[in-house]
C-alpha atoms as a PDB file:
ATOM      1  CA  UNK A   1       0.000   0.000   0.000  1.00  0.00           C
ATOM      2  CA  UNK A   2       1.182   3.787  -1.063  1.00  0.00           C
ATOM      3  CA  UNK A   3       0.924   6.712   1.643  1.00  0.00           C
ATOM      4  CA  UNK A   4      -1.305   9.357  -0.428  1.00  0.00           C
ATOM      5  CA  UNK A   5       0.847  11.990  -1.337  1.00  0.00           C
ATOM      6  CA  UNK A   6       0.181  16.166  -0.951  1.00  0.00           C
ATOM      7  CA  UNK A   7       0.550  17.714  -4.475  1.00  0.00           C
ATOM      8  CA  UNK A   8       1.942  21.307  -5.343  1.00  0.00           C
ATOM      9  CA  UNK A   9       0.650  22.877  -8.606  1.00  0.00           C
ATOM     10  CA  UNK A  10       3.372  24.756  -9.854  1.00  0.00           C
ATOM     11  CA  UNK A  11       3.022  27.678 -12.333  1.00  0.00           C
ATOM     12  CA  UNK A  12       5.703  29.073 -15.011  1.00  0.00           C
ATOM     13  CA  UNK A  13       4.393  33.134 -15.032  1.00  0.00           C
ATOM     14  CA  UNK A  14       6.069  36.452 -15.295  1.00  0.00           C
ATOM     15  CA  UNK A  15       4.904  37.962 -12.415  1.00  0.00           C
ATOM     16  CA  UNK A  16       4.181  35.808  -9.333  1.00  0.00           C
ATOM     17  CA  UNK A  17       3.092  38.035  -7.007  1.00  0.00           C
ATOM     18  CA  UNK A  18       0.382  39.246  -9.451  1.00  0.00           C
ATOM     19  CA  UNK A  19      -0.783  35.392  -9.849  1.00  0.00           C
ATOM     20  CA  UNK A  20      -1.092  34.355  -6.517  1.00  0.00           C
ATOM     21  CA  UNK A  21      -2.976  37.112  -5.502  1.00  0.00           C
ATOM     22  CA  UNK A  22      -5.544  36.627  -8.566  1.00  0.00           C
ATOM     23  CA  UNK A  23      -5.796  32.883  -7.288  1.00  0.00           C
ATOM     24  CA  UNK A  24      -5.625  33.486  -3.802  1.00  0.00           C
ATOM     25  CA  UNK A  25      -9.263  35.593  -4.580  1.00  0.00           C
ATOM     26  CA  UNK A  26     -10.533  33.795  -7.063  1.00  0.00           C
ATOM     27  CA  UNK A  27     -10.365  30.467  -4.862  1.00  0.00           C
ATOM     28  CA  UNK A  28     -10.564  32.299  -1.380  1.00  0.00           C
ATOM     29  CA  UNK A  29      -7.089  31.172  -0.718  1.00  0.00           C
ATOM     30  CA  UNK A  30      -4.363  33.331   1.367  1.00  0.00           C
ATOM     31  CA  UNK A  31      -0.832  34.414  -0.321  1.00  0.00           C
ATOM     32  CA  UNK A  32       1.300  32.693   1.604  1.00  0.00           C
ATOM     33  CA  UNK A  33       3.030  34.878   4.982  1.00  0.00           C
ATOM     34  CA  UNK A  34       6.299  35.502   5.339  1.00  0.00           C
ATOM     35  CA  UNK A  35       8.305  33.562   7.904  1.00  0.00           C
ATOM     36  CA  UNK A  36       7.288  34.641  12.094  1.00  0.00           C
ATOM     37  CA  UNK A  37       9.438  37.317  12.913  1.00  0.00           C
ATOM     38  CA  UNK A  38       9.064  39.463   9.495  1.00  0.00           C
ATOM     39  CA  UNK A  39       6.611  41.917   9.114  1.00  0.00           C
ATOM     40  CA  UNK A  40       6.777  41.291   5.062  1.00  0.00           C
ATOM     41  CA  UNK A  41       8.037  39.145   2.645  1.00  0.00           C
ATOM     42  CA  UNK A  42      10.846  42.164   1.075  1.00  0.00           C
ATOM     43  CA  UNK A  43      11.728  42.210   5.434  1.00  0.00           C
ATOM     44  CA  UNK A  44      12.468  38.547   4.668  1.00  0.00           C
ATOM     45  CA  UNK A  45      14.027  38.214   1.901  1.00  0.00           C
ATOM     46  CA  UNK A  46      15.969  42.184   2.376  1.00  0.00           C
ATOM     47  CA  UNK A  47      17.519  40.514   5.636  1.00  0.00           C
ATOM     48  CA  UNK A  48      18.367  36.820   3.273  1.00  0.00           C
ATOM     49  CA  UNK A  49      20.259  39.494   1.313  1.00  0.00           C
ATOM     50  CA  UNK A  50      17.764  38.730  -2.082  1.00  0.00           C
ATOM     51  CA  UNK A  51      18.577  41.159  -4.295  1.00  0.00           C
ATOM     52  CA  UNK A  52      15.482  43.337  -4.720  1.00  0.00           C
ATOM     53  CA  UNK A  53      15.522  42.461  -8.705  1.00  0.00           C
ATOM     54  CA  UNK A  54      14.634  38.969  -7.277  1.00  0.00           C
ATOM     55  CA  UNK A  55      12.046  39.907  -5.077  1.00  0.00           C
ATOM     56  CA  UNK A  56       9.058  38.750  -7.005  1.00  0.00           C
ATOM     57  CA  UNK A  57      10.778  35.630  -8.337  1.00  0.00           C
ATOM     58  CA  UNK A  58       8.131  33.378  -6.779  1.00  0.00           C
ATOM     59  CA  UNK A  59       5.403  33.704  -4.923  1.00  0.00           C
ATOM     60  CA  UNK A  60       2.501  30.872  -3.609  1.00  0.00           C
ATOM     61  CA  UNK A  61      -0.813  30.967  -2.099  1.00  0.00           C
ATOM     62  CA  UNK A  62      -2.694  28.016   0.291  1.00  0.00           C
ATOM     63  CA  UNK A  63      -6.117  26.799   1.294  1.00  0.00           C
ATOM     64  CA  UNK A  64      -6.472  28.241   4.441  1.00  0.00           C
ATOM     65  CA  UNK A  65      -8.275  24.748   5.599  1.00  0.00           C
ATOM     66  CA  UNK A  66      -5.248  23.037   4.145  1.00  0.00           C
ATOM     67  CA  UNK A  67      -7.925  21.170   1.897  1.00  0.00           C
ATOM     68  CA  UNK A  68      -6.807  22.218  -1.835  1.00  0.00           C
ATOM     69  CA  UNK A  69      -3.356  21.812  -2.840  1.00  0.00           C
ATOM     70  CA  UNK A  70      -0.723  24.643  -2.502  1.00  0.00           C
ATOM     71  CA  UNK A  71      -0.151  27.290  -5.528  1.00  0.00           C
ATOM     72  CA  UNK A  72       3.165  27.620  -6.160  1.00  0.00           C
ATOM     73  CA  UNK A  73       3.817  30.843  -8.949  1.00  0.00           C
ATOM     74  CA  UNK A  74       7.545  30.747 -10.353  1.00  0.00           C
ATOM     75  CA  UNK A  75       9.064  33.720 -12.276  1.00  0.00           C
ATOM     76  CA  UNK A  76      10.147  32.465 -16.086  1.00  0.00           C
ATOM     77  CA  UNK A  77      12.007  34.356 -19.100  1.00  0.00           C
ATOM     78  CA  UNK A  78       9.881  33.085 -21.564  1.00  0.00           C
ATOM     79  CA  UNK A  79       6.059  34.053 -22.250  1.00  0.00           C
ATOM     80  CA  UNK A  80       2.980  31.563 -22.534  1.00  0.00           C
ATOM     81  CA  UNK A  81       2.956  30.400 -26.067  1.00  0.00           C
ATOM     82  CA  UNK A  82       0.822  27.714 -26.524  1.00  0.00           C
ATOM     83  CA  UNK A  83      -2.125  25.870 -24.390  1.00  0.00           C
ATOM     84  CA  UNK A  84      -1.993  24.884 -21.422  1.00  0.00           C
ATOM     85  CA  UNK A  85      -1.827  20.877 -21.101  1.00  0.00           C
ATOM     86  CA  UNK A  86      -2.969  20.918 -17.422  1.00  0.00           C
ATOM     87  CA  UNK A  87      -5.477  23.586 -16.238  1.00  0.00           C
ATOM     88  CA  UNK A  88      -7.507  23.973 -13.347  1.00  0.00           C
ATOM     89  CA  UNK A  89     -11.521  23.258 -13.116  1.00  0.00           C
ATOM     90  CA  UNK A  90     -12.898  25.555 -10.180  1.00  0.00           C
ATOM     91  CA  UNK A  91     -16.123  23.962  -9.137  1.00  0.00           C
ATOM     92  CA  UNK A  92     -18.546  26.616  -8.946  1.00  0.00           C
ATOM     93  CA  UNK A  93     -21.666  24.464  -9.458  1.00  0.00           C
ATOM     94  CA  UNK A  94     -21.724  21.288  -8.902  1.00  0.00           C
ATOM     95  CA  UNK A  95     -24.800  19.948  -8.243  1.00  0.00           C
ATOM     96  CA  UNK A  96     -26.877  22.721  -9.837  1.00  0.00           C
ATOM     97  CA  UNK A  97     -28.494  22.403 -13.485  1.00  0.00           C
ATOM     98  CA  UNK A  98     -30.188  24.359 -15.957  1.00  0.00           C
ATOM     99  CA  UNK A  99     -31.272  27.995 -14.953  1.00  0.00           C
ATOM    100  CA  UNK A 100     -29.272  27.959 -11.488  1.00  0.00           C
ATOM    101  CA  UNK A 101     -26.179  26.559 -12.877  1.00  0.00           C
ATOM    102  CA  UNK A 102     -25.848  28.993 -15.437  1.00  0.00           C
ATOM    103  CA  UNK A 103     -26.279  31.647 -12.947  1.00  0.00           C
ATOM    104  CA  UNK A 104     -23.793  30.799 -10.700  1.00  0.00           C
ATOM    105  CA  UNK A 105     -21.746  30.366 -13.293  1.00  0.00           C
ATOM    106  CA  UNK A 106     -22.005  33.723 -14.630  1.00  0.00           C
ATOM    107  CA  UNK A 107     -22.298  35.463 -11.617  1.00  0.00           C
ATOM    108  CA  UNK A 108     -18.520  33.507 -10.668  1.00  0.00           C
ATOM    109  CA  UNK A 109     -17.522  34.810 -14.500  1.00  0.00           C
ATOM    110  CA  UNK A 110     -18.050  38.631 -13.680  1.00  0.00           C
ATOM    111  CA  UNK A 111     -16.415  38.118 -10.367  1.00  0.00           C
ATOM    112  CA  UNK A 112     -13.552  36.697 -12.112  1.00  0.00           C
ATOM    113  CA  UNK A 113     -13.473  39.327 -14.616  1.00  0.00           C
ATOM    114  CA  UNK A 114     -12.994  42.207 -11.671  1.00  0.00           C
ATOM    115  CA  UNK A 115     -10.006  40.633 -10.637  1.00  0.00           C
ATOM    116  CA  UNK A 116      -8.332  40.525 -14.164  1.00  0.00           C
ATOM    117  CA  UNK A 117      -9.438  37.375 -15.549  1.00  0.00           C
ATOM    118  CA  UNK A 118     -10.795  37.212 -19.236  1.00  0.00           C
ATOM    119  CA  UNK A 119     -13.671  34.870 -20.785  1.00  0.00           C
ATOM    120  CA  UNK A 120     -12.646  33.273 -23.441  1.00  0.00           C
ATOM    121  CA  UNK A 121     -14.996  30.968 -24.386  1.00  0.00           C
ATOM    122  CA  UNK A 122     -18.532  29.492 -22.881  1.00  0.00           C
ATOM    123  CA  UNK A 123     -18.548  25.706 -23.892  1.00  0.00           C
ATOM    124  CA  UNK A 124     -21.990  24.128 -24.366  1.00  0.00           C
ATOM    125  CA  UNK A 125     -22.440  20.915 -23.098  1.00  0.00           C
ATOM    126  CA  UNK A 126     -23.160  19.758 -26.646  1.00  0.00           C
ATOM    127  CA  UNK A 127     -20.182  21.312 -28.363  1.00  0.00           C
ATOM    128  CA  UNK A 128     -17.855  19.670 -30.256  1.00  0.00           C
ATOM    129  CA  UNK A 129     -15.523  17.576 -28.769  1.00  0.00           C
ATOM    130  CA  UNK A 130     -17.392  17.803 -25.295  1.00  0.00           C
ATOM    131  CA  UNK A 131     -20.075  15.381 -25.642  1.00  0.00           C
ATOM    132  CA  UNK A 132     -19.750  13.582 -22.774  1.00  0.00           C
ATOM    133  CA  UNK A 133     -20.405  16.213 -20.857  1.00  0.00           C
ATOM    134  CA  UNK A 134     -24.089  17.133 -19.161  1.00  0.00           C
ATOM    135  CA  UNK A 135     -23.464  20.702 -18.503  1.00  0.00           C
ATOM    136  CA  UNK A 136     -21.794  23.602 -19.869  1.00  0.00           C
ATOM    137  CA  UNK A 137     -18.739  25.310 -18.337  1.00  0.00           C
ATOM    138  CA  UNK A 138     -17.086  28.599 -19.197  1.00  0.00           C
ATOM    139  CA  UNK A 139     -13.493  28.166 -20.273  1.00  0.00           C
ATOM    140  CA  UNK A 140     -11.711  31.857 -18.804  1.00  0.00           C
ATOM    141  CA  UNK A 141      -8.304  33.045 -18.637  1.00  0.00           C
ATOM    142  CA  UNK A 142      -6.338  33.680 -15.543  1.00  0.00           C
ATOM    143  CA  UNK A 143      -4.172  37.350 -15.984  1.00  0.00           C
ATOM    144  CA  UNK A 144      -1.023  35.975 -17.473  1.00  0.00           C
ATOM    145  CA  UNK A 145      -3.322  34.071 -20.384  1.00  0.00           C
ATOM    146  CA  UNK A 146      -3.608  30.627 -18.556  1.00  0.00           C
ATOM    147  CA  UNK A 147      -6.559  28.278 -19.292  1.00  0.00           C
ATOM    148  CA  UNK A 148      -8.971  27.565 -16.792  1.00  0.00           C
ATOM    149  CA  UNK A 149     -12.547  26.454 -16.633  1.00  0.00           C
ATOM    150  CA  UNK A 150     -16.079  27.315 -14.327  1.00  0.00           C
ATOM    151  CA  UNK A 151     -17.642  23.830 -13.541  1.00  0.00           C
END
């Protein structure tokens, strides 16, 4: 028998801090504190001797109930290019249908939206490619361009 394992779900970004505070909202998460005895996280990592250029180099947010697995935002060169092969799927509505589904739904969309997110696309549960599905979702777009749905 296998002990279950915690998971970490990295992201590749340009600018961490930005991210985890978008996700830290979006899934009523906290950024993550410094360590006790600092005020801040530049107190921290000014008194590590971090160069300041490095400050926002990474940053990660955590379920507060220690429930949902730890955010972990890490600063890369390169931009997104291409889709993401591993997105999120934040459960807005599970157990709803029809009318009250699609209100939550959109109601979690707008919310979204005020904190810097973009819809991209809704996805009817009879579109192509997605007919297995029983409900429709909302494919959005976090603030660095990274895929993620409202279930």
């Amino acid at each position: 028998m296998t002990d279950v394992k915690t998971v970490q779900v990295t992201f590749d970004c340009a600018d961490p801090d930005r991210l985890a505070r978008f996700w830290a909202e979006a899934l009523g998460y906290q950024v993550d504190p410094p360590p006790p005895g600092f005020e801040s996280w530049p107190d921290f990592l000014g008194a590590r001797g971090v160069p300041e250029v490095l400050w926002n180099a990474r940053s990660a947010c955590s379920d507060p109930t220690g429930v949902g697995p730890r955010l972990f935002f890490q600063r890369v060169p390169e931009p997104k290019t291409v889709k993401n092969r591993l997105h999120l799927d934040v459960r807005i509505a599970p157990g709803l249908t029809d009318e009250a589904r699609t209100a939550a739904l959109e109601a979690e969309c707008e919310r979204l939206r005020g904190l810097g997110a973009t819809r991209r696309d809704p996805w009817p549960a009879d579109g192509p490619g997605f007919e297995a599905f029983d409900q429709d979702i909302i494919i959005m777009l976090d603030p660095e361009g990274n895929e993620f749905c409202l279930d």
